[in-house]
PDB file of N, CA and C in Angstrom:
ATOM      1  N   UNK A   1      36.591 -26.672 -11.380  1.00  0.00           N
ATOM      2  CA  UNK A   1      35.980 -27.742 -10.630  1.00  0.00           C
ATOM      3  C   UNK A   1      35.058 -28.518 -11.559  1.00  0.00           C
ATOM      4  N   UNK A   2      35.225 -29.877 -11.495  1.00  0.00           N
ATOM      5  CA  UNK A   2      34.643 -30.613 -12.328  1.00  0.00           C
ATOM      6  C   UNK A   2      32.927 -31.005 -11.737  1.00  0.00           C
ATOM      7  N   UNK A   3      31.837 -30.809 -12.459  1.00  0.00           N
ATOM      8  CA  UNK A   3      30.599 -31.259 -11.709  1.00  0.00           C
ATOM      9  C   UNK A   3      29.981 -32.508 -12.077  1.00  0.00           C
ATOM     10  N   UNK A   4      30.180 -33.544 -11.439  1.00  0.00           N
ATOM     11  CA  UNK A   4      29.687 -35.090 -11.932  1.00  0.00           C
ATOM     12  C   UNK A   4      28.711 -34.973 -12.604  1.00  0.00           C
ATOM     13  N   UNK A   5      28.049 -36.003 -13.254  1.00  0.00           N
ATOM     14  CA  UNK A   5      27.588 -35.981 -14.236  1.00  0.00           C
ATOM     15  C   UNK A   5      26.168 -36.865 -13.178  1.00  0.00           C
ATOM     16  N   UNK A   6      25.083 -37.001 -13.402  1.00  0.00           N
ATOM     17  CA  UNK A   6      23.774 -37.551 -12.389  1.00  0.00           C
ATOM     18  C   UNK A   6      23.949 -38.785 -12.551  1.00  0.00           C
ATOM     19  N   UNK A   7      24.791 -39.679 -13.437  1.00  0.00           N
ATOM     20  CA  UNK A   7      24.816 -41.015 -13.426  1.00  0.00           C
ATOM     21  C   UNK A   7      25.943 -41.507 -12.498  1.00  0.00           C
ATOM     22  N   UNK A   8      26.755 -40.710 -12.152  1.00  0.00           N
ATOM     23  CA  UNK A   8      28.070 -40.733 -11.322  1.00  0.00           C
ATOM     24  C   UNK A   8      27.810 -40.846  -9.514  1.00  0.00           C
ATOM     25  N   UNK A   9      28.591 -41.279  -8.966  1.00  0.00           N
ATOM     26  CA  UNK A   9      28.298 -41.287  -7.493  1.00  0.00           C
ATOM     27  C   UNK A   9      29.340 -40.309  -7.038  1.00  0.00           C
ATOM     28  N   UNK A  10      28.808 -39.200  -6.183  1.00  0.00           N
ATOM     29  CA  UNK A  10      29.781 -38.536  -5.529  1.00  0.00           C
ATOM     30  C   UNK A  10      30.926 -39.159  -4.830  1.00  0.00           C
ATOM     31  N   UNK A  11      31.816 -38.894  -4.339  1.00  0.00           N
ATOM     32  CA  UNK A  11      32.829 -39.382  -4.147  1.00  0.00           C
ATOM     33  C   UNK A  11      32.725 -39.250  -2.195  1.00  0.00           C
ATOM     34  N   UNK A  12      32.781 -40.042  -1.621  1.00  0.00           N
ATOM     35  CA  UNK A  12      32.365 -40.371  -0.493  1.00  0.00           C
ATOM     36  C   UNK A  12      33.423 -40.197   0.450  1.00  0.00           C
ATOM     37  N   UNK A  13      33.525 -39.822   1.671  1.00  0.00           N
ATOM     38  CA  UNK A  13      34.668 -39.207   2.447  1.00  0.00           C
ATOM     39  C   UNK A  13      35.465 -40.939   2.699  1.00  0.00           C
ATOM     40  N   UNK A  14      36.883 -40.758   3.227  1.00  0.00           N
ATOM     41  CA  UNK A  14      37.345 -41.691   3.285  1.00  0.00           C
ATOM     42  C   UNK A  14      37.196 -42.162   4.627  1.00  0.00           C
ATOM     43  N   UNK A  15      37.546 -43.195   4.767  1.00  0.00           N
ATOM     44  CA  UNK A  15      36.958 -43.911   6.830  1.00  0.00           C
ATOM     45  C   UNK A  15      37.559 -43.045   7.361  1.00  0.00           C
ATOM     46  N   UNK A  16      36.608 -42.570   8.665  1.00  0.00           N
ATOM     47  CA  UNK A  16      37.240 -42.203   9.765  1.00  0.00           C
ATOM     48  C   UNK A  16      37.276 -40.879   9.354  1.00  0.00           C
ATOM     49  N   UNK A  17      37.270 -39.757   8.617  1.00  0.00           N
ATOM     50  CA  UNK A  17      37.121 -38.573   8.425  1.00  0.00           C
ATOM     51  C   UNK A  17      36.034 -37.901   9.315  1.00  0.00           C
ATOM     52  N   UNK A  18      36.480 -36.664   9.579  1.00  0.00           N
ATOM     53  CA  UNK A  18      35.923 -36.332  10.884  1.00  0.00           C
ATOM     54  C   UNK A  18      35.109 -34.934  10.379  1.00  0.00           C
ATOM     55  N   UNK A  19      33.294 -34.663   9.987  1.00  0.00           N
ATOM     56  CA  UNK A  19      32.787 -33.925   9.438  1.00  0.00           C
ATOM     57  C   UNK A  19      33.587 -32.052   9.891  1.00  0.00           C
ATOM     58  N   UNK A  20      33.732 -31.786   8.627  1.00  0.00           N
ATOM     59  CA  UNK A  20      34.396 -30.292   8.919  1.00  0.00           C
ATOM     60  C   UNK A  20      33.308 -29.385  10.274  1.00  0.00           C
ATOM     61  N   UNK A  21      32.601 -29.113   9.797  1.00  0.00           N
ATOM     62  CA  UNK A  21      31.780 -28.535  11.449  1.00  0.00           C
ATOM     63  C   UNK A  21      31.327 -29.513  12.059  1.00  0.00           C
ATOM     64  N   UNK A  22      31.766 -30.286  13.401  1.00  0.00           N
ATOM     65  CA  UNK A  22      30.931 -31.063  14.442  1.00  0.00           C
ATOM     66  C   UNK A  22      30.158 -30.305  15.276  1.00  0.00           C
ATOM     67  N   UNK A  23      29.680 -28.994  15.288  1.00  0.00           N
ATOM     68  CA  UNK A  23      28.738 -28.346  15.484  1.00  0.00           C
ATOM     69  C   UNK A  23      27.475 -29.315  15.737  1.00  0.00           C
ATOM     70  N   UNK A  24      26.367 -28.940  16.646  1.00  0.00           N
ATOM     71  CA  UNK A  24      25.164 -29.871  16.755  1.00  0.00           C
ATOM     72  C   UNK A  24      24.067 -29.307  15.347  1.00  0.00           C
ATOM     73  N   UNK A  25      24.312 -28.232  14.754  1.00  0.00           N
ATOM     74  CA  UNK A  25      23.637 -27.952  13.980  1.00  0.00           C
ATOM     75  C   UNK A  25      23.919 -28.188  12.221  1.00  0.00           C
ATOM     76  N   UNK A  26      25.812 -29.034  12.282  1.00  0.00           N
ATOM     77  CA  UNK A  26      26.036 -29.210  11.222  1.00  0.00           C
ATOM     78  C   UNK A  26      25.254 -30.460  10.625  1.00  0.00           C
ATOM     79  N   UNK A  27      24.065 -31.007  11.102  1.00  0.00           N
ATOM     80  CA  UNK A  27      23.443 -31.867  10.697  1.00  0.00           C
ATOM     81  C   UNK A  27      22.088 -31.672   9.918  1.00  0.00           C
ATOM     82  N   UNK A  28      22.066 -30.003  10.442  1.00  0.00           N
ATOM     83  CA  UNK A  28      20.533 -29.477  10.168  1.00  0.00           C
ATOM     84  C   UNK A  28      20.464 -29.422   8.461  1.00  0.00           C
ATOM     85  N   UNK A  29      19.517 -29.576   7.493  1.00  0.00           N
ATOM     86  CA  UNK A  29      19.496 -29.088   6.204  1.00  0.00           C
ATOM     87  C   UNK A  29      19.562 -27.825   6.206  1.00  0.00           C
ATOM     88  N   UNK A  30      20.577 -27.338   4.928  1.00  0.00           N
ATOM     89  CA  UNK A  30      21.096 -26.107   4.537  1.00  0.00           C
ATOM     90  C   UNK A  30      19.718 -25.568   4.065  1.00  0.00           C
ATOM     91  N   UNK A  31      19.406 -24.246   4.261  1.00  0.00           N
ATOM     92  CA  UNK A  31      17.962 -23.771   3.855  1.00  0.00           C
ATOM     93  C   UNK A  31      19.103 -22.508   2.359  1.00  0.00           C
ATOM     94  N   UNK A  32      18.162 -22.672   1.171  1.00  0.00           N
ATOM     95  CA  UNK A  32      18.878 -22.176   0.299  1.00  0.00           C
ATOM     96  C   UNK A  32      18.520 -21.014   0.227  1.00  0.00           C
ATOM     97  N   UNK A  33      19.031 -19.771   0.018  1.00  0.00           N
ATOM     98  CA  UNK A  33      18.301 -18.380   0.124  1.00  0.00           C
ATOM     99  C   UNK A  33      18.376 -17.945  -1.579  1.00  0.00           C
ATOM    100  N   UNK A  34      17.358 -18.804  -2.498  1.00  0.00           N
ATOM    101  CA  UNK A  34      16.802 -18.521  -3.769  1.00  0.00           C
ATOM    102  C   UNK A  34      16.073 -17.894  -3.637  1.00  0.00           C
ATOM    103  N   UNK A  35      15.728 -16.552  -4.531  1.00  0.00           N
ATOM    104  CA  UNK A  35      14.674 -16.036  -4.568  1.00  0.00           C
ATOM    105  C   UNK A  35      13.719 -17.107  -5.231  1.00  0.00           C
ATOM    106  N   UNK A  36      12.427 -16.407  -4.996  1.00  0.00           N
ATOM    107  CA  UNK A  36      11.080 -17.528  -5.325  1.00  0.00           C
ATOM    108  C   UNK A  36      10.476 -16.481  -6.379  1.00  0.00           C
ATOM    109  N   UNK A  37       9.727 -16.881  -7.356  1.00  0.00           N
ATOM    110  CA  UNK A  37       9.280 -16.277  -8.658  1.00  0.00           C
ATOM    111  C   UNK A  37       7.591 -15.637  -7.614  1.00  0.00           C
ATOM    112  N   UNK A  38       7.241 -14.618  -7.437  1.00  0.00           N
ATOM    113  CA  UNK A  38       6.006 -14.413  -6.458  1.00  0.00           C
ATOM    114  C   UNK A  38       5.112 -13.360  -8.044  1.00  0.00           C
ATOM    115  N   UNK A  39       4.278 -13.151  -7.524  1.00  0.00           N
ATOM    116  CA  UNK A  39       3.051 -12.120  -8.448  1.00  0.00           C
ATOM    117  C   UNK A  39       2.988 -11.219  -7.614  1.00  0.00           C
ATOM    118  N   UNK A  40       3.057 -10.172  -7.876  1.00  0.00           N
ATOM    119  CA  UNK A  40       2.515  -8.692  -7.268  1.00  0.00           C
ATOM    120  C   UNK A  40       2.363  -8.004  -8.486  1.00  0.00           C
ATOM    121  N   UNK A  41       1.246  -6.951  -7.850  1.00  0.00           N
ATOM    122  CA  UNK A  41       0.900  -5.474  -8.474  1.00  0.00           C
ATOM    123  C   UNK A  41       1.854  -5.034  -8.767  1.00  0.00           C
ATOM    124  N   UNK A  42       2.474  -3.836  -9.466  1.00  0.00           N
ATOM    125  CA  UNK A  42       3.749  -2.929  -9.771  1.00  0.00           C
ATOM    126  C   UNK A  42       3.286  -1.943 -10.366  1.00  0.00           C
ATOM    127  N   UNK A  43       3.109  -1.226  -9.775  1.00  0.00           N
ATOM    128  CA  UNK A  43       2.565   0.103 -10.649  1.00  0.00           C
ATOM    129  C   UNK A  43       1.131  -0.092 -11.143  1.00  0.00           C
ATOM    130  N   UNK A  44       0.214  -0.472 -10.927  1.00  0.00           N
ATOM    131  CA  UNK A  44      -1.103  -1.407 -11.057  1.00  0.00           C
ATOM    132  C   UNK A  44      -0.743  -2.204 -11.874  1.00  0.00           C
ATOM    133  N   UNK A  45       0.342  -2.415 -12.468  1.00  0.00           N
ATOM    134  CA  UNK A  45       0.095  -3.971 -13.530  1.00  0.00           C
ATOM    135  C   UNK A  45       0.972  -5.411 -12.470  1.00  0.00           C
ATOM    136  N   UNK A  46       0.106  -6.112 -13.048  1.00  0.00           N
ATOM    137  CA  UNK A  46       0.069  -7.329 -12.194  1.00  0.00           C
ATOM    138  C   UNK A  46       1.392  -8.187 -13.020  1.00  0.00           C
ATOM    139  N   UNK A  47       2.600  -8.643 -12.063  1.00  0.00           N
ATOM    140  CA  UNK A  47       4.230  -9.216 -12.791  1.00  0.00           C
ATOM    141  C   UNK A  47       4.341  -9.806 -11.576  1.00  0.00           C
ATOM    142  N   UNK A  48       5.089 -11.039 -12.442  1.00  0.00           N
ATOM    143  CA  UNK A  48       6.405 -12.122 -11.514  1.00  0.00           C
ATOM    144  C   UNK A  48       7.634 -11.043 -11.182  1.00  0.00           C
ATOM    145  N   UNK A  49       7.877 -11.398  -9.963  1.00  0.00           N
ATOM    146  CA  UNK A  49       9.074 -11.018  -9.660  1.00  0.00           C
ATOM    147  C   UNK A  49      10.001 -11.822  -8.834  1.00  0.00           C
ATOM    148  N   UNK A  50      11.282 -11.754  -8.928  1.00  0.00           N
ATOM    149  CA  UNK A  50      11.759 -12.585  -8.189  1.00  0.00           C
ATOM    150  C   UNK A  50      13.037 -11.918  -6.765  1.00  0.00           C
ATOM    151  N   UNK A  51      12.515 -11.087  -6.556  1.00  0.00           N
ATOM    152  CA  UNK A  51      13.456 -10.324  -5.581  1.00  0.00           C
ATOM    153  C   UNK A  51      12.616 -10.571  -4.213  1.00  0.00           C
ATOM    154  N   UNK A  52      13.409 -10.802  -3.319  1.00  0.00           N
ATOM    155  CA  UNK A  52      12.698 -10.795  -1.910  1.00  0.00           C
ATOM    156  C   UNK A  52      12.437  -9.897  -0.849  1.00  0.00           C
ATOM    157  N   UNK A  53      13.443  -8.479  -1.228  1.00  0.00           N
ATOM    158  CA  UNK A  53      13.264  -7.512  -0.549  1.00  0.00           C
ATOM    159  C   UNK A  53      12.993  -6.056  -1.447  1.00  0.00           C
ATOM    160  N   UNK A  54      12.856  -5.066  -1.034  1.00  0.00           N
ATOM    161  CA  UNK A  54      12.110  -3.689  -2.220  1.00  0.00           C
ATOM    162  C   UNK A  54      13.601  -3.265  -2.236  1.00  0.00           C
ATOM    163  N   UNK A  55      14.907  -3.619  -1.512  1.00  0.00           N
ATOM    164  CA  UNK A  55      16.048  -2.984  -2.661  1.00  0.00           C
ATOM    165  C   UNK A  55      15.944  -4.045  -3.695  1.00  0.00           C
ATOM    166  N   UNK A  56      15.898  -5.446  -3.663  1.00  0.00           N
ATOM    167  CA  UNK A  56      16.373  -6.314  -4.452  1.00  0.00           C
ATOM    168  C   UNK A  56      15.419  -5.558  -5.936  1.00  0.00           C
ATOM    169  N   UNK A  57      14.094  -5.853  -5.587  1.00  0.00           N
ATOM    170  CA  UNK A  57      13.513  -4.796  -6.459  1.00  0.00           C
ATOM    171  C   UNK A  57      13.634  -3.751  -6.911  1.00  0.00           C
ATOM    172  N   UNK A  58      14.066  -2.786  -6.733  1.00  0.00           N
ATOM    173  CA  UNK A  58      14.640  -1.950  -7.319  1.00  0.00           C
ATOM    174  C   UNK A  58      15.929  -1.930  -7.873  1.00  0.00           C
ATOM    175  N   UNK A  59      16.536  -2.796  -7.335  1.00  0.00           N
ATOM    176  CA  UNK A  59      18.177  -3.013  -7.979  1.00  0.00           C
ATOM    177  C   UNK A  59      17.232  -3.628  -9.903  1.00  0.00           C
ATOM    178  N   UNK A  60      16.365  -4.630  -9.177  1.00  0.00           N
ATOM    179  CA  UNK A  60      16.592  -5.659 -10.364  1.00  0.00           C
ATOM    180  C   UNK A  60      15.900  -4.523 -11.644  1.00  0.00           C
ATOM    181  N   UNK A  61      15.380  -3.427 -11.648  1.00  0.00           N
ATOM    182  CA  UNK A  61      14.779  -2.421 -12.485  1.00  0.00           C
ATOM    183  C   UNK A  61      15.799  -1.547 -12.775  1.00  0.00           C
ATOM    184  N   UNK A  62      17.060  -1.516 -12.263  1.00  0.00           N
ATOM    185  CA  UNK A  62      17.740  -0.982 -12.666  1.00  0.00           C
ATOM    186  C   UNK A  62      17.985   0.755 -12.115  1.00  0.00           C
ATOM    187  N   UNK A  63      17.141   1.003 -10.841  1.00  0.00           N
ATOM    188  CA  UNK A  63      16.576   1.925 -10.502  1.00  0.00           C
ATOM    189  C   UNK A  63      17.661   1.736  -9.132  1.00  0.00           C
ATOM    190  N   UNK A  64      18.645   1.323  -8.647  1.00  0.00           N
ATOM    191  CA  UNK A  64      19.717   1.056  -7.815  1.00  0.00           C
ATOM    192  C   UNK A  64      19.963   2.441  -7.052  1.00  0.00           C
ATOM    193  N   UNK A  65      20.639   2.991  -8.367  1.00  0.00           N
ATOM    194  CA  UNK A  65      21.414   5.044  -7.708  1.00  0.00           C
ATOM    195  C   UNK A  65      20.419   5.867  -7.873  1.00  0.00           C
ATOM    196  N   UNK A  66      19.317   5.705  -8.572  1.00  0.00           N
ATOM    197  CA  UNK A  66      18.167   6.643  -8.192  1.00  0.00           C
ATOM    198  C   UNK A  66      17.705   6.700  -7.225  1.00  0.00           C
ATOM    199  N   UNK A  67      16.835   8.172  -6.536  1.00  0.00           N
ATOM    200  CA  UNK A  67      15.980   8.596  -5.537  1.00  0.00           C
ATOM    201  C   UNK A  67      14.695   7.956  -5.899  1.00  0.00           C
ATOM    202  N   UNK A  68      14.094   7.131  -5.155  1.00  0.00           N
ATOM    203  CA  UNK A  68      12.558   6.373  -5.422  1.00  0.00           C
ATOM    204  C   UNK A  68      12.010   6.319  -4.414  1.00  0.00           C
ATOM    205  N   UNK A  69      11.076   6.674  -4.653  1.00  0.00           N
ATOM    206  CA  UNK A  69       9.961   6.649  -3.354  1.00  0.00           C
ATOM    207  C   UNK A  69       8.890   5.003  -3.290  1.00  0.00           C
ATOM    208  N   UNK A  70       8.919   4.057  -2.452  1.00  0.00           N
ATOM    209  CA  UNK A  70       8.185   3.010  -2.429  1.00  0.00           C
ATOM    210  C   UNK A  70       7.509   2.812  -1.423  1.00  0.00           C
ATOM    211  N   UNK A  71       6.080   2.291  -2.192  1.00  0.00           N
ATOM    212  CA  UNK A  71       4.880   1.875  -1.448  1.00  0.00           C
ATOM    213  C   UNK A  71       4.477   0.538  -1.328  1.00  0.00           C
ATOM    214  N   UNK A  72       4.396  -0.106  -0.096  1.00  0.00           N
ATOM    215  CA  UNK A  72       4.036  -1.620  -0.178  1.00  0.00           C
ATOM    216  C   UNK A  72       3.191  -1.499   0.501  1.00  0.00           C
ATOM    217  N   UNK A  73       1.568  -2.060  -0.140  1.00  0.00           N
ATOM    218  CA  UNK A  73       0.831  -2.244   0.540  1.00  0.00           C
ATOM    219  C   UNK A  73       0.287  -1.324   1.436  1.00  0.00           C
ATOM    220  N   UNK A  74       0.493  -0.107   0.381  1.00  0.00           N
ATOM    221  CA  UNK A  74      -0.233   1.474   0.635  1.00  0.00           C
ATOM    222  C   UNK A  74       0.687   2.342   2.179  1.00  0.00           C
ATOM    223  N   UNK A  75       1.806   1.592   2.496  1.00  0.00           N
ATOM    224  CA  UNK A  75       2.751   1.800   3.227  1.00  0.00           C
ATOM    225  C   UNK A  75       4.012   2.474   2.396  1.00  0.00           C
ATOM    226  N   UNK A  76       4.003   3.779   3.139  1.00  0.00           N
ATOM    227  CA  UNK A  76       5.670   4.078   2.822  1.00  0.00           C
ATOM    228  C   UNK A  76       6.629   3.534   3.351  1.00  0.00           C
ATOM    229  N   UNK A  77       7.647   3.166   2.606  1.00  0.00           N
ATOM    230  CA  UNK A  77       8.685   2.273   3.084  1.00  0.00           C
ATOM    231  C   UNK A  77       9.964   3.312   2.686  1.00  0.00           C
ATOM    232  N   UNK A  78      10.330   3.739   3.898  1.00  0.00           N
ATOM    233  CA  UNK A  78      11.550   4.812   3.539  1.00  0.00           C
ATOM    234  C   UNK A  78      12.973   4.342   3.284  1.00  0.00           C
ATOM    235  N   UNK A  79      13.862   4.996   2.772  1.00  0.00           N
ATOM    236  CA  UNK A  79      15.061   4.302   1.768  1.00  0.00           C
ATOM    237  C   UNK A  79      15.769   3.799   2.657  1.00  0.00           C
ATOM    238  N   UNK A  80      16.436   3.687   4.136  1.00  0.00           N
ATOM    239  CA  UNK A  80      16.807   2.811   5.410  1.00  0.00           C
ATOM    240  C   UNK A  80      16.395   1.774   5.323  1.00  0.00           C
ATOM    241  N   UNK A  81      14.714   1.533   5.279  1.00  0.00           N
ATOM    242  CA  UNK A  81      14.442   0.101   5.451  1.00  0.00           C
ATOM    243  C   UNK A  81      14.139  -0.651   3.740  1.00  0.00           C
ATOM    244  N   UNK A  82      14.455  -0.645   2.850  1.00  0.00           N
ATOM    245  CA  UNK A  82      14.287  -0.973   1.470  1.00  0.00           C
ATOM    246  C   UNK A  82      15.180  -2.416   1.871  1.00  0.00           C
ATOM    247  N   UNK A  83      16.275  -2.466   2.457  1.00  0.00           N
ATOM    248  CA  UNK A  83      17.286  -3.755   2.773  1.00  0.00           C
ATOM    249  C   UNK A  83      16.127  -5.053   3.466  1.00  0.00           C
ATOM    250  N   UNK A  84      15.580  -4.410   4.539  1.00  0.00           N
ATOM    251  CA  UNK A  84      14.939  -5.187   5.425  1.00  0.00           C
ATOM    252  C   UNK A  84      13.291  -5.278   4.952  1.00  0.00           C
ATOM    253  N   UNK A  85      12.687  -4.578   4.082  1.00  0.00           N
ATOM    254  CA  UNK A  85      11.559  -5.227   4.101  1.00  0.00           C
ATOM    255  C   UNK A  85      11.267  -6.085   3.207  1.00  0.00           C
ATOM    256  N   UNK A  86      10.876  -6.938   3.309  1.00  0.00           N
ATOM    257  CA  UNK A  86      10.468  -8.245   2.446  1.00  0.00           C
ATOM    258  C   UNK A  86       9.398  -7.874   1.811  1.00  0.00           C
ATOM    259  N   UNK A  87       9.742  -8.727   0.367  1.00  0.00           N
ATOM    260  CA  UNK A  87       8.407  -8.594  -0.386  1.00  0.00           C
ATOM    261  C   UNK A  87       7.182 -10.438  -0.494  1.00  0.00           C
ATOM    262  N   UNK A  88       6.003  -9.828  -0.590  1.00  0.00           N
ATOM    263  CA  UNK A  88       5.658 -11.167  -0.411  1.00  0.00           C
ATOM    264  C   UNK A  88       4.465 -11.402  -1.424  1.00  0.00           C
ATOM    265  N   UNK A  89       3.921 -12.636  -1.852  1.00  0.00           N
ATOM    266  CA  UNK A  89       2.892 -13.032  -3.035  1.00  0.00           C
ATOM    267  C   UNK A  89       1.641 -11.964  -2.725  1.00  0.00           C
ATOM    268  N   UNK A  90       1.456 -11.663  -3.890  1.00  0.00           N
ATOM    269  CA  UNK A  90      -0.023 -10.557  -3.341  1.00  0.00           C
ATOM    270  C   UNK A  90       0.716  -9.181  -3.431  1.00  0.00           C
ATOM    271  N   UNK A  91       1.938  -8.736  -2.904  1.00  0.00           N
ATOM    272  CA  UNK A  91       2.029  -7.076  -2.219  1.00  0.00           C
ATOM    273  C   UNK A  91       1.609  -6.245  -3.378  1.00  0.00           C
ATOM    274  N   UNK A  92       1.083  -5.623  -3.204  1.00  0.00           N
ATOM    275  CA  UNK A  92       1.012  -4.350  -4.132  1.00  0.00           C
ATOM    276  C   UNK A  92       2.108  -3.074  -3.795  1.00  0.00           C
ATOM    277  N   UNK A  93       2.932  -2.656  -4.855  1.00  0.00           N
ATOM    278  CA  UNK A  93       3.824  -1.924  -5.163  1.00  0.00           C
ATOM    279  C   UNK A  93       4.023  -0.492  -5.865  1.00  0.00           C
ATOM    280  N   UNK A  94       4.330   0.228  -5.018  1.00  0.00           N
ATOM    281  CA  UNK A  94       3.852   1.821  -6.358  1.00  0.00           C
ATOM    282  C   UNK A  94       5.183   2.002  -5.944  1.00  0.00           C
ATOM    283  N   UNK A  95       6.258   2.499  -6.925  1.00  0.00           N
ATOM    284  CA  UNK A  95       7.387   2.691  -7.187  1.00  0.00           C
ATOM    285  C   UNK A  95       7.206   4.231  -8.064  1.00  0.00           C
ATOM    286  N   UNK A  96       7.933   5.229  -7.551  1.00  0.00           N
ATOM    287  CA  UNK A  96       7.731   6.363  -8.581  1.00  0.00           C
ATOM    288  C   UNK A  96       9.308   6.837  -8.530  1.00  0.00           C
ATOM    289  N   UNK A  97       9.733   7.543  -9.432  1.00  0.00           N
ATOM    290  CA  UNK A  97      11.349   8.532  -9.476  1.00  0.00           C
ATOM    291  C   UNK A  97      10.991   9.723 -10.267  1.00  0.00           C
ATOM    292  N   UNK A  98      11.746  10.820  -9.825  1.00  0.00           N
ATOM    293  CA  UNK A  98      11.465  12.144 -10.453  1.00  0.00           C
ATOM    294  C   UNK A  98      12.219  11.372 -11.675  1.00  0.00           C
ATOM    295  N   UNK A  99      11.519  12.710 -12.584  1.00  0.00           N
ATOM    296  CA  UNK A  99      12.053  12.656 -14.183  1.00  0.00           C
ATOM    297  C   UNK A  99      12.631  13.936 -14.340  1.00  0.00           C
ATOM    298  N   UNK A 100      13.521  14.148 -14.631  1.00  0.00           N
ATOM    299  CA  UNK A 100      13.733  15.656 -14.714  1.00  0.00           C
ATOM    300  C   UNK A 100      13.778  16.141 -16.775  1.00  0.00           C
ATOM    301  N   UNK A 101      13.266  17.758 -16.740  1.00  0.00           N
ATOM    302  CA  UNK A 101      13.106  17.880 -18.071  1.00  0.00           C
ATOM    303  C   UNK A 101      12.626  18.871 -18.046  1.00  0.00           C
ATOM    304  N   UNK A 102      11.990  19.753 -18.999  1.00  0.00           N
ATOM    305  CA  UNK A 102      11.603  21.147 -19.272  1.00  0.00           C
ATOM    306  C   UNK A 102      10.498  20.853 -19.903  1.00  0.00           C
TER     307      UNK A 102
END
């Protein structure tokens, strides 16, 4: 797929074309689901992150198939809800995983 170039005009539907969803909401602006660059604590050191939920966070550490125990905001957040809780500017984060070793 070719992506125009910003001096170019998109190419405009032809007359009479009939918008693919006539839905009442196909008019609404698309809301984009980018993560946003936020600051939180992590282990007491203070980092950008850009994940929006504590799996995304942990995926993005690389910590995915490990057992981890996470704290937001001095809250345990048990491994069920890691999908659903959101992370937000400010949270403070304690992330720990066994190490195993002798």
């Amino acid at each position: 797929m070719r992506i125009p170039r910003l001096t170019e005009s998109p190419s405009l539907p032809r007359e009479g074309a009939k918008p693919i969803d006539a839905s009442p909401h196909a008019t609404r602006p698309v809301e984009l689901q980018c993560p946003a660059v936020m600051n939180v604590t992590l282990n007491g050191e203070k980092q950008d992150v850009n994940a929006r939920t504590v799996r995304e966070l942990v995926e993005q550490l690389g910590m995915g198939k490990q057992a981890v125990a996470v704290e937001v905001n001095r809250e345990l957040v048990p491994r069920k809800l890691h999908d659903s809780t959101e992370l937000n500017e400010g949270d403070v984060i304690e992330l720990v995983t066994l190490v195993g070793g002798g």
